[in-house]
Every structure is written in C-alpha cells, then in structure tokens.
Protein backbone atom coordinates (compact mmCIF):
# COMPACT_ATOMS: atom_id res chain seq x y z
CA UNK A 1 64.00 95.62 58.97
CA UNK A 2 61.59 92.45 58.38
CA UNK A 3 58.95 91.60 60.85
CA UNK A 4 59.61 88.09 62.34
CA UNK A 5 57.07 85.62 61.17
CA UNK A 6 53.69 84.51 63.24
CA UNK A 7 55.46 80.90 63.34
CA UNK A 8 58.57 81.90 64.37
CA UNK A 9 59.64 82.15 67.99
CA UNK A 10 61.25 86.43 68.31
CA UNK A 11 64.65 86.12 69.67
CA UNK A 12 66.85 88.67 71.49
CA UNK A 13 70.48 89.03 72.38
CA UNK A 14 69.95 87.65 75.91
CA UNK A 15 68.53 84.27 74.13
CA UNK A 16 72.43 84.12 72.40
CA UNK A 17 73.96 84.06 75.88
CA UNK A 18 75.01 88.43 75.98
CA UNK A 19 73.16 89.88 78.64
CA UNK A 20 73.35 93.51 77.48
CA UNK A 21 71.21 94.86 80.85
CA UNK A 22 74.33 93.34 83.01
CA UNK A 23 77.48 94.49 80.42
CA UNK A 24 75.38 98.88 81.24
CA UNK A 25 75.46 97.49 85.69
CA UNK A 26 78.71 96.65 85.17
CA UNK A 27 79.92 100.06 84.22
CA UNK A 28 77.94 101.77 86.19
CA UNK A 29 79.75 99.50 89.33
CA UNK A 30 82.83 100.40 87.92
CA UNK A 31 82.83 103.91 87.29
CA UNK A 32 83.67 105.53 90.94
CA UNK A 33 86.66 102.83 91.22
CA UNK A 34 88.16 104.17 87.39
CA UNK A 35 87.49 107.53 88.96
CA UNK A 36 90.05 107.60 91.08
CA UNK A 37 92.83 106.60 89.04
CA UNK A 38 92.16 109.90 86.75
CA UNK A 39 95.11 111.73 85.97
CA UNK A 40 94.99 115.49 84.91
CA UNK A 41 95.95 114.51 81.58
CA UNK A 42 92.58 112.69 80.75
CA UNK A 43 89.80 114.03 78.28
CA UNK A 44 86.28 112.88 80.01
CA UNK A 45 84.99 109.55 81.51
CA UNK A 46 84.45 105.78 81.64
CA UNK A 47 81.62 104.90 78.39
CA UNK A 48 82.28 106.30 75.64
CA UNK A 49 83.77 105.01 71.97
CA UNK A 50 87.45 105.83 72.63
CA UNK A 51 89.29 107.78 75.46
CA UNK A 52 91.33 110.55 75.00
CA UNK A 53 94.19 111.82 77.01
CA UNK A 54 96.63 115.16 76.61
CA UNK A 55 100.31 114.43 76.38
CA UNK A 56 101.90 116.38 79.56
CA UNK A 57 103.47 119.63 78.64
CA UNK A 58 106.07 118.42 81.51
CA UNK A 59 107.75 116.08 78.96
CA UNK A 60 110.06 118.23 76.17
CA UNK A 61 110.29 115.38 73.90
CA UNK A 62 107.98 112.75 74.97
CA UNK A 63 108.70 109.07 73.79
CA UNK A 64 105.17 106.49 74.06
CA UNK A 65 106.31 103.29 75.76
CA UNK A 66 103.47 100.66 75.64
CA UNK A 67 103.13 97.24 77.01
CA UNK A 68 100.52 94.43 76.88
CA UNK A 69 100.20 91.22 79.02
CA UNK A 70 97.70 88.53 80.78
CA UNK A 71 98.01 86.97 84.21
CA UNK A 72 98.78 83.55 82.59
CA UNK A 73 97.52 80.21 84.63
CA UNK A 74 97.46 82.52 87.95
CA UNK A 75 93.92 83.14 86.77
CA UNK A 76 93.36 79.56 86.64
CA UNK A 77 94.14 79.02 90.57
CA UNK A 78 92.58 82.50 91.57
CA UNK A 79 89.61 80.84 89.71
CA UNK A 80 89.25 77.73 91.44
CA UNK A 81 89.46 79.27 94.84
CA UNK A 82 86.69 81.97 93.87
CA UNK A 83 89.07 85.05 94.71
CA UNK A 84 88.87 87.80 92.23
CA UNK A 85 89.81 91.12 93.94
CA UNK A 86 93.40 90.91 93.48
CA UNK A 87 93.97 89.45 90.39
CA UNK A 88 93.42 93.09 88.29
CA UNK A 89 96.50 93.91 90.04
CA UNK A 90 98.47 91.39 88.54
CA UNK A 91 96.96 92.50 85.45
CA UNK A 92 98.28 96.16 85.54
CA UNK A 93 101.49 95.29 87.26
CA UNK A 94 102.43 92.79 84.53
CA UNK A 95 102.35 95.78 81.89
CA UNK A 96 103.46 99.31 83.96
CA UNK A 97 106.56 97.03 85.19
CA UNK A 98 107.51 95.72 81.83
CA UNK A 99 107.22 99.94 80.50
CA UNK A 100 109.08 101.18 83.65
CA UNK A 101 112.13 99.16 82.18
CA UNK A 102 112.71 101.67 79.67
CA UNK A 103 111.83 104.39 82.00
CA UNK A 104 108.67 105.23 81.30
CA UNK A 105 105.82 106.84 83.46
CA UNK A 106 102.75 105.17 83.04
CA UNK A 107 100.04 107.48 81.66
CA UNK A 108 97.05 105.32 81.33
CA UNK A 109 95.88 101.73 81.12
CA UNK A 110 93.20 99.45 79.74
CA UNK A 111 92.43 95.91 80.03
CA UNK A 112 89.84 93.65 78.31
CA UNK A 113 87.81 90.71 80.31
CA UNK A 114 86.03 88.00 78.20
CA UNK A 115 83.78 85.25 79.81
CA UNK A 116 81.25 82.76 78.76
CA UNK A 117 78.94 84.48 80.67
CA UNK A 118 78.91 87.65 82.41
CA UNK A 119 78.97 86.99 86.56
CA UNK A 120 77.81 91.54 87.33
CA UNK A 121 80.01 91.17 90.93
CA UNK A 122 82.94 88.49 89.54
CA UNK A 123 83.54 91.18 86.93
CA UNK A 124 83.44 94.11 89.29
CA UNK A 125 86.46 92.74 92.14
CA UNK A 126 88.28 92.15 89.46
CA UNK A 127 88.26 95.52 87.77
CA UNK A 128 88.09 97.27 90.98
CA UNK A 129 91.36 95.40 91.66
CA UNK A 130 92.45 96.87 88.23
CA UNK A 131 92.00 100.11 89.67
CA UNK A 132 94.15 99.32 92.84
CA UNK A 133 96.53 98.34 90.63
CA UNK A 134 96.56 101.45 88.11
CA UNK A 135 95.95 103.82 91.59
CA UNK A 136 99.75 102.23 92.78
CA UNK A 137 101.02 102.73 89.56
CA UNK A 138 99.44 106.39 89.32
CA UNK A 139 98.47 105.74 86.00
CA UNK A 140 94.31 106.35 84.47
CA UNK A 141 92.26 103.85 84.12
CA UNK A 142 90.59 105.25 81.04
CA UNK A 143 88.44 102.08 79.71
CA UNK A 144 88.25 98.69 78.59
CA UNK A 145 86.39 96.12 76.74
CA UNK A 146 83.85 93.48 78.63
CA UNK A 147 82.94 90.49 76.03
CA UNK A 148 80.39 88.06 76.65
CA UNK A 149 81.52 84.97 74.41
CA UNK A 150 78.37 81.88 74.63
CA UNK A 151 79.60 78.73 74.02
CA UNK A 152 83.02 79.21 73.83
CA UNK A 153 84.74 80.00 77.89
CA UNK A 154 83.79 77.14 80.37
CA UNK A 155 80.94 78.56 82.68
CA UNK A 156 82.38 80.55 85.38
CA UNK A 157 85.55 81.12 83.99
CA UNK A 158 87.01 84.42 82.10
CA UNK A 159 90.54 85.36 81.25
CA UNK A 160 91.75 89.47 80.94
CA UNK A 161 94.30 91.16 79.17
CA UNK A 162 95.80 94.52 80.36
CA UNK A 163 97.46 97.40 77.86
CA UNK A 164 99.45 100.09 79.69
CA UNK A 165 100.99 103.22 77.66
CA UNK A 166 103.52 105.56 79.26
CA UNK A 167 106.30 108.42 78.35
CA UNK A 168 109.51 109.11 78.95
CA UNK A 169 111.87 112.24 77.77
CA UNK A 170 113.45 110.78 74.87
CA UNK A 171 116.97 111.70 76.19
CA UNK A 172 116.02 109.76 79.68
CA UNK A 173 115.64 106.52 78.02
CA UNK A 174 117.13 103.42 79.40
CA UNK A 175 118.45 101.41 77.06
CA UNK A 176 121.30 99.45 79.07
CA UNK A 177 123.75 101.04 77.00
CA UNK A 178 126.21 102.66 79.29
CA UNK A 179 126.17 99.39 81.65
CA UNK A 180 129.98 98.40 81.83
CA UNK A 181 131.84 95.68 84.05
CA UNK A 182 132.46 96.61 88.06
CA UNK A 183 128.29 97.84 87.92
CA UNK A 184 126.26 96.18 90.41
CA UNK A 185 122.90 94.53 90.56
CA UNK A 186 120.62 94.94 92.86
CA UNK A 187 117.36 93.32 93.26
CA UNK A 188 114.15 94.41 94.51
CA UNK A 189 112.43 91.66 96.68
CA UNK A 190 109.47 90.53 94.78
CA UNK A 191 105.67 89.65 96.59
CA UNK A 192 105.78 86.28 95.79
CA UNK A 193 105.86 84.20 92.20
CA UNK A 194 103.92 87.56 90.95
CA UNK A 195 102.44 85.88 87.72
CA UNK A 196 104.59 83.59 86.33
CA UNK A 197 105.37 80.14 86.64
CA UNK A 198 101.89 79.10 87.19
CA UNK A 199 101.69 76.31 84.95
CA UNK A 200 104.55 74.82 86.41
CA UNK A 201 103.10 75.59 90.35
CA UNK A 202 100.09 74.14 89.33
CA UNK A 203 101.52 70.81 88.38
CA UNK A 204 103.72 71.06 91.90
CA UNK A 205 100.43 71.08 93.75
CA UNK A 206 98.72 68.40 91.74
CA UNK A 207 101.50 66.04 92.00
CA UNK A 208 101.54 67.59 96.28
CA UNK A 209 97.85 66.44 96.43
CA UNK A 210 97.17 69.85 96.90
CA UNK A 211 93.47 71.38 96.92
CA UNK A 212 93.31 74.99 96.34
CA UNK A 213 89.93 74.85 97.56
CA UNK A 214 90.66 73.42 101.71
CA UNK A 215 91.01 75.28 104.45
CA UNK A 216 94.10 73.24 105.47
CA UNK A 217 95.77 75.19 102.17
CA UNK A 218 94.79 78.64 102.63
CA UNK A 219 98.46 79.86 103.56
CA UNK A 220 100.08 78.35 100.90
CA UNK A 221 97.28 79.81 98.69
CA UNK A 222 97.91 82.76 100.27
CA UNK A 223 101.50 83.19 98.82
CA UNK A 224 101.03 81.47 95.75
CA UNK A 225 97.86 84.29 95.29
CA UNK A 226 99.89 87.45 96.64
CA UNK A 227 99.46 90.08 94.07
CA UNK A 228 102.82 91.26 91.93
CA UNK A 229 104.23 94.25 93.06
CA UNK A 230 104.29 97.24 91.55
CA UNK A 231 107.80 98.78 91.56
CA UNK A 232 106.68 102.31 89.56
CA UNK A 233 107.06 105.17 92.29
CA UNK A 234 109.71 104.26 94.12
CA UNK A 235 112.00 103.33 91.05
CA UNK A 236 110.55 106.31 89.09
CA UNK A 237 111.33 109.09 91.90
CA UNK A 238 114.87 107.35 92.45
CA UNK A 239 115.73 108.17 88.58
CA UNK A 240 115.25 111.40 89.10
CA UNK A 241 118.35 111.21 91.34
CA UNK A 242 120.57 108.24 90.79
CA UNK A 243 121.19 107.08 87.21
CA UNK A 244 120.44 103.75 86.95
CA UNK A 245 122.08 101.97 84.23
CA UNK A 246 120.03 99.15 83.53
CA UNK A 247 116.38 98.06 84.58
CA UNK A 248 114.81 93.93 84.27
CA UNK A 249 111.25 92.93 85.23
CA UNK A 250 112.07 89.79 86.57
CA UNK A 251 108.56 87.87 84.60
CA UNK A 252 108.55 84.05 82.24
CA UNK A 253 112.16 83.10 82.28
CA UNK A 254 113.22 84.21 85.71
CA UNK A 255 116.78 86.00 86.47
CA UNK A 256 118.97 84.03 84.23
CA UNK A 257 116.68 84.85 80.87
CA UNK A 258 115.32 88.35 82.10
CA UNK A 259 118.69 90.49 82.76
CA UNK A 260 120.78 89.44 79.74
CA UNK A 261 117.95 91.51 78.01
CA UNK A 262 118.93 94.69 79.00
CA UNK A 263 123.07 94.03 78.61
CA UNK A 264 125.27 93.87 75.55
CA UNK A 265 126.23 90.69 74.06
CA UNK A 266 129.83 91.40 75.16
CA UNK A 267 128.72 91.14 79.09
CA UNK A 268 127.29 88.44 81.22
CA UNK A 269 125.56 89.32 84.91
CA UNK A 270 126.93 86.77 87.66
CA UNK A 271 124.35 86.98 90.86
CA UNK A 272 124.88 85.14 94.13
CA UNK A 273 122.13 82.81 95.20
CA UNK A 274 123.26 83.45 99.18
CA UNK A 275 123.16 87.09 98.13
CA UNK A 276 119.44 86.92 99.17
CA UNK A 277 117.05 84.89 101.29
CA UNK A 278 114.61 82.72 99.54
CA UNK A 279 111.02 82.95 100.60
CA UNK A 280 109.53 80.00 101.98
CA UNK A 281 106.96 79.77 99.40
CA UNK A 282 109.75 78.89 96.42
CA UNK A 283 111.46 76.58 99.21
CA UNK A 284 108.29 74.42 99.35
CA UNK A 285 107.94 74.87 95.28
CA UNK A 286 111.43 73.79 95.22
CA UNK A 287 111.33 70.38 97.21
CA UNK A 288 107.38 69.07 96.53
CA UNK A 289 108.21 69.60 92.59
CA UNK A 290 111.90 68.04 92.90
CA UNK A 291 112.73 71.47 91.12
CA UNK A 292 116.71 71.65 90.02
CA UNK A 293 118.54 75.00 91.35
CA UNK A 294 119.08 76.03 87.26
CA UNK A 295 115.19 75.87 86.49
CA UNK A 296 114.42 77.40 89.52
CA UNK A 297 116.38 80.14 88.27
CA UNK A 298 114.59 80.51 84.54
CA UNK A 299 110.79 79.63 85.98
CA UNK A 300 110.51 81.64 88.97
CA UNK A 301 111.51 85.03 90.40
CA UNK A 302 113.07 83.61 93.27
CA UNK A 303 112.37 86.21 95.67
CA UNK A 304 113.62 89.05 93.23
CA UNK A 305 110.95 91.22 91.21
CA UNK A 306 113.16 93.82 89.49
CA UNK A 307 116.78 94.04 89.08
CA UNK A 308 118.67 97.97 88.78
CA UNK A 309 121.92 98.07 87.21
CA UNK A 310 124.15 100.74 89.13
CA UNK A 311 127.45 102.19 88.78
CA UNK A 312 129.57 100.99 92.55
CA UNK A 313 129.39 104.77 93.48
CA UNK A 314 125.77 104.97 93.25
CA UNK A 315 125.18 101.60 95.20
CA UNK A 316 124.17 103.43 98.91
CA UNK A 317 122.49 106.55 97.69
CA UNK A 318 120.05 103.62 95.81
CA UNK A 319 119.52 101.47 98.74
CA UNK A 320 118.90 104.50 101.01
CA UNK A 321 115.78 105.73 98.77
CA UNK A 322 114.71 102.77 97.52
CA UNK A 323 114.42 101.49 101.52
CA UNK A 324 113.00 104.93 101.90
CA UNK A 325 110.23 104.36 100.03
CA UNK A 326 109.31 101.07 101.26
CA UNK A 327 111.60 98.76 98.92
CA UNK A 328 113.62 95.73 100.40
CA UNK A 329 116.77 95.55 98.70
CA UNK A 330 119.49 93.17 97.88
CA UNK A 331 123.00 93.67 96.68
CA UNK A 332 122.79 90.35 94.24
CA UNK A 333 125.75 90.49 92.02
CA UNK A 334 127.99 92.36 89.64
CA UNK A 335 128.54 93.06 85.83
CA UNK A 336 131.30 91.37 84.25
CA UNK A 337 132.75 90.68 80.56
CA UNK A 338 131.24 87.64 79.15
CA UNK A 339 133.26 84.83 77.74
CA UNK A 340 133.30 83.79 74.37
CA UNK A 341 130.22 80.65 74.94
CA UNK A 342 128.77 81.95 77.90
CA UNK A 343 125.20 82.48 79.19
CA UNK A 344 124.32 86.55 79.68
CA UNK A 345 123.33 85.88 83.20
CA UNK A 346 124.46 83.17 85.89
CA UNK A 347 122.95 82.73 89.46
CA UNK A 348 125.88 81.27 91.22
C-alpha cells in the first residue's frame, strides 16, 4: 500500500460521507430488538457475513415461499412528519402478508435501509419497528444491510426494502385451485391504506392544502400513518382447521386487481360495497380527491386488508376464530362463473 504524499491532504472514509464509527452503534442499538424475534430455527446472531437458519424438522416436505417489497411513497409522508418507529412495520408486513397467500409460515426476514447519510437514532426506530413487525409475524429477524450513499439520497431522507422467506408443507399449498362458484369471500378489515396508494394520497392532500407537518392535521396523519396489519397468526392457526380455498393481500391495485389473482380465468369474484363500512379516512380520500367509486376500488384497500375464499359450510367456523383471535370480519361477496368479457373481480 503507497504512503500518501507530504503534499497531499490523507483522506478517510468519513471525508466520502460513510461514517463507519456510526454504521458498528447502529448494530450494537439494534441487536437486543433482533433478539427477540429469534426463532429456534436460527444459527447465531446479528453481525456476521451471512445468517444461517435450520429448516424445521416439523415440515415433511417443506416448500420456501419468499417475498420482497418497499413501503412505497408512505415513507415519503412518514418522512416529512419526522415519525420513524412504525414504518419497519409496514416494511415486514408488506412481505410476510404477500407469503401467507400461499400459506406459508414466515421463517425469517431481512430488510436493507440506504440514506445519504446515516442519522444513528432515525435508523434505530425504524429497525426496532422492523422488529415489532417480524415479533407479530413470529418470524427472525436475522440481518440486514445499512448503506450510506453521499451524494446521491436528499439529506435526511432514506428509503428500505424488506425480504421475508417462509415454508409451507408442499401438500398445504394454496394455490386457489379448488375455489368453485357458491364460495364466499370474506374480508379482513384492514388498519388503514396500509402502504399503498400513497402517491395518489399525497396528491389528495396537496390539492386539500394539507400540511403533514400542523398540529391541526395530526388525526388525519394519524390514519393515513397507521401501520399495515399483519394478518399471519390468526390466518395461519385458522388453516390448521378450516380449509380456506383462496387467500389475496389486498396491496397496489386494490380489491378489483388483487383477488382475480388467486381465481381461474373461468370465475369472476362479485363483492358488495354495503357489505362493509368504509372507514372515515377513505371517505375523506374519496371526496377532497373527487375520487370515482371504480378507482377507489383498484387504488385503495377500502377498509379490507386480506380476502379468504371459503366453501358456504365453512363460513361460521371462520368468522368464529378469526373474531377469536382479534380479526374483524366481513362477509363481502361470493364466487361466481365469469362471463365471456368480464373483469375477475367486481365491487358492486
């Protein structure tokens, strides 16, 4: 290695923009919140190269289900108001959610958080809301990746991505395929918008004269800032006694663009809108925005977070655990043969 010249001026790593002394505090913060999302499963601790975790000798013939997703433009408003302890949970929800569709447990997740510069306590709510979120999943936090990027993030601002992997007995998998007309959908009520739609919202409380920042707009913020729910152990323990059919994370695209993806081209999902109350939040979305009914439908939730796909038979049994365990549930609509032309799923 050459010795830097007499008229040269030495520089370091810090002088680039990456504080390395603050990437080793953060970890150090972060360690007692990733220890207590540890599963049995997992092979050591928070710091090292790559983590390792043993596949459950539960599972006979275990299937990996993995998902990867961001919080989109939430992060954005979450951002503005300087309120970073809840966000990780939309992180983790976005992904265990998405895996749950196909019946999967969640095992273990990791995210990744890249900044301009690296703010030691910013960084720290929002991974110790990662761990909330992976603790209410029951699913390891087993790592991540913290990049400092100079020149190229605004100051202040970062953006995350989350990775979730899970199994599920390869006989147990959903796949939608047994759904047949007479099922029923039901919905499970949703937090709020969760994380989607932002972009959209955003522009709603622009054109509102909305600042994110007042104290006059704290409830609304409130809502809009209400972390997505995690639907994991309630829906996981009820498949291990009602079959359910069909499963939709209810994400980008709403109801109408989310269920068709679990049916057969040969059916068509026909919900009713009075089937449910819409929260007050999407009413004021709804009327400051001049939002139509249809792209209400395929933007937003709508009050729904995660649709099941039952046979008629199983319809109480469902409601009964899922209210059990803390769910609010909706009878929204049925399963019907689709006609030649028509749209897999119709909010009515």
């Amino acid at each position: 290695m050459s010795t830097p010249t007499t008229s040269s001026t030495s520089l370091s790593y810090r002088d680039a923009g990456v504080d390395i002394d603050a990437g080793d505090q953060l970890v150090e913060n972060i360690k007692p919140f990733a220890k207590r999302t540890l599963r049995p499963e997992v092979m050591g601790g928070i710091g090292g190269f790559g983590a390792l975790v043993e596949v459950s000798k539960k599972y006979k013939a275990p299937v990996m289900v993995s998902g990867t997703d961001g919080v989109g433009t939430k992060l954005r408003l979450a951002q503005q108001t300087n309120r970073h302890d809840t966000i990780g949970i939309d992180l983790v929800a976005m992904s265990v959610n998405d895996i749950l569709v196909s019946g999967a447990e969640p095992i273990f997740f990791l995210d990744y958080y890249v900044c301009e510069k690296l703010n030691v306590a910013v960084a720290t709510d929002v991974v110790k809301g990662i761990a909330s979120g992976c603790e209410q999943a029951g699913c390891a936090l087993i790592g991540g990746e913290t990049a400092e990027h100079p020149g190229t993030f605004p100051v202040d601002e970062y953006d995350l991505a989350g990775f979730a992997v899970g199994l599920v007995e390869k006989a147990e998998i959903i796949t939608g395929q047994s759904i047949a007309p007479g099922d029923v959908v039901l919905g499970l009520a949703s937090s709020g918008p969760h994380s989607n739609g932002f972009s959209l919202i955003r522009k709603i409380l622009d054109r509102a004269g909305v600042d994110p920042t007042a104290a006059e707009s704290k409830p609304l913020i409130d809502q809009l800032l209400m972390p997505t729910r995690i639907y994991v152990k309630p829906v996981l323990a009820l498949m291990r006694t009602v079959k359910v059919k069909g499963l939709a994370h209810i994400t980008g695209g709403g109801l109408t663009e989310n269920v068709p993806r679990v049916l057969a081209d040969n059916l068509t999902a026909v919900m009713r809108r009075d089937a449910w109350p819409l929260p007050p939040v999407f009413n004021w979305l709804q009327e400051h925005g001049n939002v139509t009914d249809a792209e209400m439908a395929r933007t937003f939730n709508c009050g729904i977070g995660m649709v099941l796909i039952v046979a008629p038979a199983d319809v109480d049994p469902a409601t009964a655990l899922l209210r059990e365990a803390g769910e609010t549930v909706y009878r929204i609509g049925e399963i019907r043969e689709r006609q030649a032309g028509k749209h897999g799923a119709s909010v009515i």
